[in-house]
C-alpha atoms as a PDB file:
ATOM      1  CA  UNK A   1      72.409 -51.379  27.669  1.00  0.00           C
ATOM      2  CA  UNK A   2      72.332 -54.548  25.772  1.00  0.00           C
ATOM      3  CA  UNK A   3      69.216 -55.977  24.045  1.00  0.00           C
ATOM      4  CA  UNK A   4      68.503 -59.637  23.547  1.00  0.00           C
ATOM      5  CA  UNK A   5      67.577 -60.757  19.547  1.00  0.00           C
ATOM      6  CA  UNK A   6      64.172 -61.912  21.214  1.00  0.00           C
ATOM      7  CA  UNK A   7      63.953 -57.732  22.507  1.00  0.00           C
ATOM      8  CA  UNK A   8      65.281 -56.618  19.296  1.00  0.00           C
ATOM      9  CA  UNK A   9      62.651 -58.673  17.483  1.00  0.00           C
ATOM     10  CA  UNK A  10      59.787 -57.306  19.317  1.00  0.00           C
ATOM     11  CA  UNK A  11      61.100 -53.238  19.580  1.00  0.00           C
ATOM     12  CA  UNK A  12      61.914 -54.008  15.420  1.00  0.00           C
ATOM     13  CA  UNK A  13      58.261 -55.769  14.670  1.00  0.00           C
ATOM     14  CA  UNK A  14      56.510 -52.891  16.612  1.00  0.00           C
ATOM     15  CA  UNK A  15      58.441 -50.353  15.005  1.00  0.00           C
ATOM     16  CA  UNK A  16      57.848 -51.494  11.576  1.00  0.00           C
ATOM     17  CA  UNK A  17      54.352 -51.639  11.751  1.00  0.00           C
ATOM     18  CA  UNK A  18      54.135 -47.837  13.267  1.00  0.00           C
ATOM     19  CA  UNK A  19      56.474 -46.692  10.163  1.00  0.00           C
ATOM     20  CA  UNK A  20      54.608 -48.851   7.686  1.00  0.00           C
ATOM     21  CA  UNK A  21      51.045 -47.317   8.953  1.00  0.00           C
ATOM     22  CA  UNK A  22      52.275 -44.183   9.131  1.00  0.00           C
ATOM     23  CA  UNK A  23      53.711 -43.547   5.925  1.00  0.00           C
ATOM     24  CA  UNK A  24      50.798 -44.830   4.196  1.00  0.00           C
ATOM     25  CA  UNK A  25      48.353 -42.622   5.855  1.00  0.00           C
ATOM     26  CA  UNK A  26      51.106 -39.735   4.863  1.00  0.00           C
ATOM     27  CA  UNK A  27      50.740 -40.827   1.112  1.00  0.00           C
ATOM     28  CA  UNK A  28      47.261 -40.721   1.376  1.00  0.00           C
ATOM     29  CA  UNK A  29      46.388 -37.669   3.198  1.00  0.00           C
ATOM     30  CA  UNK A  30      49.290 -36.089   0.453  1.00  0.00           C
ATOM     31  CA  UNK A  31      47.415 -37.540  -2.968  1.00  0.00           C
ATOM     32  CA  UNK A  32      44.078 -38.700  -1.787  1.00  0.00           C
ATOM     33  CA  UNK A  33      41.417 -35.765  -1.676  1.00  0.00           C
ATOM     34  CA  UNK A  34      38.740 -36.541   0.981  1.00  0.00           C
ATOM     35  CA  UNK A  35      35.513 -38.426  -0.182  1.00  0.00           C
ATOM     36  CA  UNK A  36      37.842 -39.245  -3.452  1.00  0.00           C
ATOM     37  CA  UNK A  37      37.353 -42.612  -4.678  1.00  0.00           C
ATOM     38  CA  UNK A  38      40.325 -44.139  -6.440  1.00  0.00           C
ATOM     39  CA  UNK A  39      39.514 -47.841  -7.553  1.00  0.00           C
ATOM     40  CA  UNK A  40      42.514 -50.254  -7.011  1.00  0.00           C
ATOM     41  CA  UNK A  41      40.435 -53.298  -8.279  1.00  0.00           C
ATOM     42  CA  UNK A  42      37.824 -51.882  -9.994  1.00  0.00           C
ATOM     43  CA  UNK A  43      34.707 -51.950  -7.410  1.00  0.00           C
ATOM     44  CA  UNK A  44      36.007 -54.651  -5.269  1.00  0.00           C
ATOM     45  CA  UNK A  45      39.076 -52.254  -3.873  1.00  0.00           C
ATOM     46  CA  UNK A  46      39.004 -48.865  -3.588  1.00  0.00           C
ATOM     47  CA  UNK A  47      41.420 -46.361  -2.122  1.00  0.00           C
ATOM     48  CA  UNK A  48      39.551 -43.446   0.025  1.00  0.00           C
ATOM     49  CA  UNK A  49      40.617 -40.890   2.007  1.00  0.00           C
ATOM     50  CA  UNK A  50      38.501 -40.765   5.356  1.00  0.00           C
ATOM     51  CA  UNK A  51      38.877 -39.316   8.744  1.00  0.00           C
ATOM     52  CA  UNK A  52      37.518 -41.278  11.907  1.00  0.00           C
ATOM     53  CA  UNK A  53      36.848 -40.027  15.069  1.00  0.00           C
ATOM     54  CA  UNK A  54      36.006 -43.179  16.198  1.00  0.00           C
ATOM     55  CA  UNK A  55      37.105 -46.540  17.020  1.00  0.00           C
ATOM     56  CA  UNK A  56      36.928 -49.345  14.055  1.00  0.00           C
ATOM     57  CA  UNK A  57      33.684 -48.652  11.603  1.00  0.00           C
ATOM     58  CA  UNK A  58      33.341 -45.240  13.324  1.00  0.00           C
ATOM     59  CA  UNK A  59      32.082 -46.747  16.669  1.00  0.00           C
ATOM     60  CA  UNK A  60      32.371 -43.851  19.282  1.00  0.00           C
ATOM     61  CA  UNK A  61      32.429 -40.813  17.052  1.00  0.00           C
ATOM     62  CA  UNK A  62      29.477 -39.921  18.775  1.00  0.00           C
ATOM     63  CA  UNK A  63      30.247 -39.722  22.252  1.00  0.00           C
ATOM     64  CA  UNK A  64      30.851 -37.065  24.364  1.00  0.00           C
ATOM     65  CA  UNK A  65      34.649 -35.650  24.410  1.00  0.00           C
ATOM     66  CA  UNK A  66      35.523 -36.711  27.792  1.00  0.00           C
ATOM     67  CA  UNK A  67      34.263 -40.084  27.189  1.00  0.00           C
ATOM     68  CA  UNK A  68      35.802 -40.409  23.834  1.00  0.00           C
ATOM     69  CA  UNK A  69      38.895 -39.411  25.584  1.00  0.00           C
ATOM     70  CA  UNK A  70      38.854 -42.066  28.089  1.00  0.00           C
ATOM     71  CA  UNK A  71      37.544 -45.262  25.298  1.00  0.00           C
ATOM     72  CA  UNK A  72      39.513 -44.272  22.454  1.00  0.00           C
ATOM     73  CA  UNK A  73      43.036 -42.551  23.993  1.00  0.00           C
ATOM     74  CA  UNK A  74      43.304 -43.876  27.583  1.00  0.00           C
ATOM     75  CA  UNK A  75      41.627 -47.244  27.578  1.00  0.00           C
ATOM     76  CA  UNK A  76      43.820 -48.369  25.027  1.00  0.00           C
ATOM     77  CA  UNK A  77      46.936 -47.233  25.825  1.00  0.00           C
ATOM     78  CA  UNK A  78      46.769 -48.815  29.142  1.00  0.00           C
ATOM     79  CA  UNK A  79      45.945 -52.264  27.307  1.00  0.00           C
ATOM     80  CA  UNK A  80      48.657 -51.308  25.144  1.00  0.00           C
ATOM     81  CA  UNK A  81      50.784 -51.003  27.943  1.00  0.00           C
ATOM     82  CA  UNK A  82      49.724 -54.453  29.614  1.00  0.00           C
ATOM     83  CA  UNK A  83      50.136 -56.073  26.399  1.00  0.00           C
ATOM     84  CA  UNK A  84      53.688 -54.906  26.343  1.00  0.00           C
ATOM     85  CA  UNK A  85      54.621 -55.493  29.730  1.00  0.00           C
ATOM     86  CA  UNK A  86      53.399 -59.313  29.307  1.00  0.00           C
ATOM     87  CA  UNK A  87      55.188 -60.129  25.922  1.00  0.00           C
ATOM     88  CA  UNK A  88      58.270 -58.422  27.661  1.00  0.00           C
ATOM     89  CA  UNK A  89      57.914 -61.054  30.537  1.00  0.00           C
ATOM     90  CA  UNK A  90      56.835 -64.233  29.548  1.00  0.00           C
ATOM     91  CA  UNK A  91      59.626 -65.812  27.826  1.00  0.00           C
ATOM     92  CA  UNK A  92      57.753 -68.798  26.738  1.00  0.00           C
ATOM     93  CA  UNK A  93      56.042 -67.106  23.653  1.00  0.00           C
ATOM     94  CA  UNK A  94      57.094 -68.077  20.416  1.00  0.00           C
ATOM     95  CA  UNK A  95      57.972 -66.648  17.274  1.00  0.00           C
ATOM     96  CA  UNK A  96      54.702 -66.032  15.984  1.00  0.00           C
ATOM     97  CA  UNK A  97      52.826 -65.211  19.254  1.00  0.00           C
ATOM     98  CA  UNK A  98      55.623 -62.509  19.067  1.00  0.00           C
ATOM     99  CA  UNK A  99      54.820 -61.113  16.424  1.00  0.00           C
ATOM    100  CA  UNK A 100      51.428 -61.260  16.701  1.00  0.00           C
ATOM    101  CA  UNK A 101      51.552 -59.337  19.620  1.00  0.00           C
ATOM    102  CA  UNK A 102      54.081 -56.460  18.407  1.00  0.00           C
ATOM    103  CA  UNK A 103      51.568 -56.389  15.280  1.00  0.00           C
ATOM    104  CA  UNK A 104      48.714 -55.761  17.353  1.00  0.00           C
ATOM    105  CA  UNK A 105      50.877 -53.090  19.645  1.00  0.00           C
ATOM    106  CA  UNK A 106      52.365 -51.371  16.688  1.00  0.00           C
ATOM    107  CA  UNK A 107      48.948 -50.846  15.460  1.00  0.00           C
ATOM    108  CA  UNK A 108      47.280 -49.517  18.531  1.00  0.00           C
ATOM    109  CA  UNK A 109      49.615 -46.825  19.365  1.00  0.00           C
ATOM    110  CA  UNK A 110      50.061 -45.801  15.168  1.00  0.00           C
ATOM    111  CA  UNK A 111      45.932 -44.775  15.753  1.00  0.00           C
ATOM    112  CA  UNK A 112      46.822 -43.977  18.840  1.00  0.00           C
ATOM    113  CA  UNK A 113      49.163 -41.075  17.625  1.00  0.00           C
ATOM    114  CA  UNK A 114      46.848 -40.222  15.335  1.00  0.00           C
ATOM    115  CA  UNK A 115      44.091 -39.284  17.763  1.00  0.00           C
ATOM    116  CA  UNK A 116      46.236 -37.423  19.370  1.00  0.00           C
ATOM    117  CA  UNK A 117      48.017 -35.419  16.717  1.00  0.00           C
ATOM    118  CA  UNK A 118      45.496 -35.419  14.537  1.00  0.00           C
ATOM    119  CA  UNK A 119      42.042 -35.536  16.641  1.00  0.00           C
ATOM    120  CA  UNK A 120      41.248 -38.622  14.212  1.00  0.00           C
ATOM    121  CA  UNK A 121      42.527 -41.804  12.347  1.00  0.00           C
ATOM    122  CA  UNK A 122      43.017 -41.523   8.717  1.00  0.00           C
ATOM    123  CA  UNK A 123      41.263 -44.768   7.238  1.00  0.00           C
ATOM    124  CA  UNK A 124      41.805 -45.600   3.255  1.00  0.00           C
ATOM    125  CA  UNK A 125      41.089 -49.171   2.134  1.00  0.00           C
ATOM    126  CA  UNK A 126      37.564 -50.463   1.496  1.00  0.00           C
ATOM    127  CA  UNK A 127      36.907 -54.307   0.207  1.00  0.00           C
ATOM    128  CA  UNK A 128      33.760 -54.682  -1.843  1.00  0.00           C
ATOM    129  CA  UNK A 129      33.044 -58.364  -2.939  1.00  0.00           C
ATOM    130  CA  UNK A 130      29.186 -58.398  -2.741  1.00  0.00           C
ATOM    131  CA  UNK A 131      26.421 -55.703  -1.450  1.00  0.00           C
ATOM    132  CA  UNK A 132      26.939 -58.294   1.854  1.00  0.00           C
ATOM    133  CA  UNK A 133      29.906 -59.100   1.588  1.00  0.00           C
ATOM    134  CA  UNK A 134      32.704 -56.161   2.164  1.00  0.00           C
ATOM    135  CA  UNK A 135      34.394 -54.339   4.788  1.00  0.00           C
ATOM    136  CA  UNK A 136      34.390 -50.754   6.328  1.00  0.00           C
ATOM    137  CA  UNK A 137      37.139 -48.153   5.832  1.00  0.00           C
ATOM    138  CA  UNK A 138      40.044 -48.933   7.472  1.00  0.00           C
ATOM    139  CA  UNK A 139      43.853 -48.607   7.175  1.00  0.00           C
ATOM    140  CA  UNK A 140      47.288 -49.998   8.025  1.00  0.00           C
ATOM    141  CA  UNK A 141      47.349 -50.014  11.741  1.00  0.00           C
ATOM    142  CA  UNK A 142      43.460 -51.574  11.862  1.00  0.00           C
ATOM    143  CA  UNK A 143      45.288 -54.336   9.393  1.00  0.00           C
ATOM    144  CA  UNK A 144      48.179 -55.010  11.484  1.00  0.00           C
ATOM    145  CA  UNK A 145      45.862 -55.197  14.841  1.00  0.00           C
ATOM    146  CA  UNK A 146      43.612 -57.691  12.781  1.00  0.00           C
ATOM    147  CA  UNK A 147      46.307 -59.954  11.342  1.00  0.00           C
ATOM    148  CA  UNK A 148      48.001 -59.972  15.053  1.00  0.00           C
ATOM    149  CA  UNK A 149      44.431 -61.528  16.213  1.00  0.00           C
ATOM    150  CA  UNK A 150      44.548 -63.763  13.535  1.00  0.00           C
ATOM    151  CA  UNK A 151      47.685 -65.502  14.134  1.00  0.00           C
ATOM    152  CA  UNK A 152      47.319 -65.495  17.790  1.00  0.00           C
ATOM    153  CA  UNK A 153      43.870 -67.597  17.154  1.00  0.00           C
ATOM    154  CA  UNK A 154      45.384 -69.529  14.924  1.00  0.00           C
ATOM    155  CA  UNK A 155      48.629 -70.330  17.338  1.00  0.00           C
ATOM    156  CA  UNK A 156      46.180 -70.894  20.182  1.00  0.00           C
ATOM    157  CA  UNK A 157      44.495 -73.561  17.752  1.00  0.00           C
ATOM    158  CA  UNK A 158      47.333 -74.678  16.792  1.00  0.00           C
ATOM    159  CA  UNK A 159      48.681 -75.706  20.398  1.00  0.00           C
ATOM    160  CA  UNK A 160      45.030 -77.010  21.576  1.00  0.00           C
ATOM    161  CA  UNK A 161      45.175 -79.404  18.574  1.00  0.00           C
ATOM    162  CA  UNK A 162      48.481 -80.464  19.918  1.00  0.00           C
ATOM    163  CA  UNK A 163      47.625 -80.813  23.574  1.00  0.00           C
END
């Protein structure tokens, strides 16, 4: 079977991210005790080491199993799925778009995995600027997904200003 570079681009892209999430959650679950606090920047970035049962910030740690099953484990891999299927077909995308796309696929089935092998998602950074102003727990693959969106909005932009 022979792969195109534009196939080899996307399988590569998605692959990295999975490895790079993956072996930072190792590192942390390894040297980071849980509810340990390790500042990076002093209070503006820590390092934690935090289990989630739910989606991003926690949402759906609460619900039943059967409905956690099907919003957090199902659900998503079948948009993961479409998602892949449509950067597979449409030949038009671009670089960028691309890799925007792998980023945000990579990313979904790294916490993906991690429900399933581990029954949660290991979440370790946390951004403190003000009281106000700072983020929730996350981690690598939440990063990935978020920088993916980013790009894509910015691509979209980018072609709209051009139209």
């Amino acid at each position: 079977m022979k792969f195109s570079s534009r196939s080899i681009f996307i399988i590569g892209s998605i692959t990295l991210t999975i490895v790079i999430d993956q072996i930072s959650k190792i590192v942390v679950r390894a040297y980071i005790d849980p509810r340990e606090v390790i500042p990076v920047l002093g209070s503006y970035f820590t390092l934690h080491n935090v289990e989630n049962k739910g989606a991003f910030l926690g949402m759906g740690s609460d619900l039943n199993e059967p409905l956690r099953i099907i919003l957090l484990l199902i659900l998503p891999i079948l948009v993961l799925g479409f998602v892949l299927r449509y950067i597979v077909k449409d030949k038009t995308l671009d670089k960028w778009s691309l890799f925007a796309f792998s980023a945000i696929i990579g990313g979904g089935i790294a916490n993906v995995f991690d429900r399933i092998a581990f029954g949660s998602v290991t979440d370790f950074f946390f951004i403190k600027l003000t009281d106000t102003l700072r983020t929730g727990i996350f981690n690598m693959a939440d990063l990935f997904v978020t920088t993916g969106m980013t790009i894509l909005i910015i691509v979209s932009l980018k072609k709209n200003k051009n139209k």
